[in-house]
Structure formats: C-alpha cells, structure tokens
Protein backbone atom coordinates (compact mmCIF):
# COMPACT_ATOMS: atom_id res chain seq x y z
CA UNK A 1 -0.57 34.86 9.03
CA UNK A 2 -1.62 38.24 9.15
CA UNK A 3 1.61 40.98 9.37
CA UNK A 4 0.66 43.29 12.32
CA UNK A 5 3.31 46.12 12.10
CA UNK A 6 2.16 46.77 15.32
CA UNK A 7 3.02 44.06 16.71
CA UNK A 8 6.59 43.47 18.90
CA UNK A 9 6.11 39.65 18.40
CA UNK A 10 4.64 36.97 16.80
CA UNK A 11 1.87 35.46 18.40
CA UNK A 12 -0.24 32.28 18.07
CA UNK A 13 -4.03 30.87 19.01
CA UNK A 14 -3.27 27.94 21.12
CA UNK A 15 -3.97 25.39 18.75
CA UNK A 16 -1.10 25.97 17.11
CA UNK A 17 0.82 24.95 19.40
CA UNK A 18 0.21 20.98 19.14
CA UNK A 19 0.63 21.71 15.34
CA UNK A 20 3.86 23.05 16.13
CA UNK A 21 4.67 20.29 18.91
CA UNK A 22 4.98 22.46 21.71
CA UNK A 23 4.29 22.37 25.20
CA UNK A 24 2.79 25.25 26.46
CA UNK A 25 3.39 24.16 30.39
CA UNK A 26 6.97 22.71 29.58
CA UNK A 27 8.61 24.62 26.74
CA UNK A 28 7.43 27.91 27.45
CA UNK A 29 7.53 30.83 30.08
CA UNK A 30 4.10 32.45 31.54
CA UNK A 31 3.00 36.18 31.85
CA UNK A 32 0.35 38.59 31.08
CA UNK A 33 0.10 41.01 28.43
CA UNK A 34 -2.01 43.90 26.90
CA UNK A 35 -3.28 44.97 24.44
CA UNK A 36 -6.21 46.52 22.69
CA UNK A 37 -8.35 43.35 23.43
CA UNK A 38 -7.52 43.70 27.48
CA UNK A 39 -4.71 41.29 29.28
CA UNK A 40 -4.43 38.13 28.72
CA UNK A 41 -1.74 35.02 29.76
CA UNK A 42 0.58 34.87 27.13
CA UNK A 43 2.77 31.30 26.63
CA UNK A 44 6.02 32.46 25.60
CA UNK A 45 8.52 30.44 23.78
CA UNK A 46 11.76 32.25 23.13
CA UNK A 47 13.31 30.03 20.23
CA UNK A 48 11.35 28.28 17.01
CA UNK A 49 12.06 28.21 13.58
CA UNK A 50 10.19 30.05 11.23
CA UNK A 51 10.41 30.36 7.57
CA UNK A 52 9.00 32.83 4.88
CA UNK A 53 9.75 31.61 1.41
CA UNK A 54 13.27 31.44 0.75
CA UNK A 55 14.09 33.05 4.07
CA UNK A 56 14.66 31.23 7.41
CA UNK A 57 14.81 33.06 10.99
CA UNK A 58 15.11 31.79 14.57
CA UNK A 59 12.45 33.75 16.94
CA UNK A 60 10.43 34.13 19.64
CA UNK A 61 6.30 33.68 19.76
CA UNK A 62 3.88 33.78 22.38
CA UNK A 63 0.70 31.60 22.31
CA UNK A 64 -2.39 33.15 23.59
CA UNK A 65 -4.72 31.02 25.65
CA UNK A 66 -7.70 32.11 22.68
CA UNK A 67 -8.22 29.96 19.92
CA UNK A 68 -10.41 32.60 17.81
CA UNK A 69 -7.41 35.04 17.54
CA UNK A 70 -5.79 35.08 13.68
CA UNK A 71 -1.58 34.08 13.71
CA UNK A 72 -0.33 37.50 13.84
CA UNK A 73 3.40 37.94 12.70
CA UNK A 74 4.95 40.58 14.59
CA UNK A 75 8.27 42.58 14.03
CA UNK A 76 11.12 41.23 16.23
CA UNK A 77 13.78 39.02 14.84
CA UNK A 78 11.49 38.65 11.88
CA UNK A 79 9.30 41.00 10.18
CA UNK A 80 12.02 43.93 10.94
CA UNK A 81 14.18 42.06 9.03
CA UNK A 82 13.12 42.78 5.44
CA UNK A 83 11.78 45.60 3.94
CA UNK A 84 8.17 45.04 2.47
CA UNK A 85 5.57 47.42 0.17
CA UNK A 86 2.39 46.69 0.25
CA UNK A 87 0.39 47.97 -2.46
CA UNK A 88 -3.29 48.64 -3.78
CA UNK A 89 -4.16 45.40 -5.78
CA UNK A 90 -3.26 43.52 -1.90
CA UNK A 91 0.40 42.28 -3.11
CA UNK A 92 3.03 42.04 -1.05
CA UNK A 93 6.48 42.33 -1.44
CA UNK A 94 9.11 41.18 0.71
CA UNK A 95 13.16 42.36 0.32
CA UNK A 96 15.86 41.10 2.67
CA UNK A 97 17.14 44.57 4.25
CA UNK A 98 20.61 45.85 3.12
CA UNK A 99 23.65 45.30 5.85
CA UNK A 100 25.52 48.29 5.84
C-alpha cells in the first residue's frame, strides 16, 4: 500500500474486494467522492480488520469502482495512530504514538 498522508481514509481498487471477501452491493454503503482525479462512487465499508506488522486496528475503507488505482492507506483510525519518519534511503519507520 502506498501511505497517502493526504488521505482521510483508506481506499481500495475494486478487486480487492473479492480478495478481501466483501460485497460491495451488500456489506457496504454508496456515495460519491472527490478528489484530484474528479468524483467518483466510492463503496464504503465502515468496519475491517487491518494489520501492519505487529499492530492490529479496526477501520473503515472505501473501494473505488477503478481497478488501476494503487491501495492507498489513509489516516483515520489507522495511519494517525503511529508516528512514522520517513527518510532519504526510502525507509520507513513506524512508532505506536504515546497516550498521554
């Protein structure tokens, strides 16, 4: 997945969705977005399992109808969740955030 720290959610080419066994007409809810590529109808599933390494989180996604799109993992309930540096040589490193 690419990290988009852009991006408010996670979202998904279609195909991804039968990898992930989900049914776009049954599990999820349908609306348009925006966004730099114009509006398009996002599938929006407000609950899956996702896991990064050691580190497990329940979020939402929305699948876009395009299949040429990259996974794009978006900030909420995930990404804003740990603290991450990014440096030169194209390592990444990801910290659980502190709870005050």
């Amino acid at each position: 997945m690419i990290i988009d720290t852009g991006a408010d959610y996670t979202l998904l080419p279609r195909y991804l969705a039968n990898d992930l066994k989900v049914s776009l007409e049954k599990d999820c809810k349908i609306f348009p977005t925006q966004g730099i590529g114009g509006t398009e109808k996002v599938y929006f599933l407000p609950k899956i399992k996702a896991k990064l390494g050691k580190w497990r989180r329940t979020i939402p996604i929305g699948f876009l109808e395009r299949d040429e799109i990259p996974p794009l993992m978006g900030r909420h309930l995930f990404f804003e969740t740990f603290e991450a540096l990014f440096s030169t040589n194209h390592t990444v490193s990801f910290y659980e955030k502190r709870k005050n």
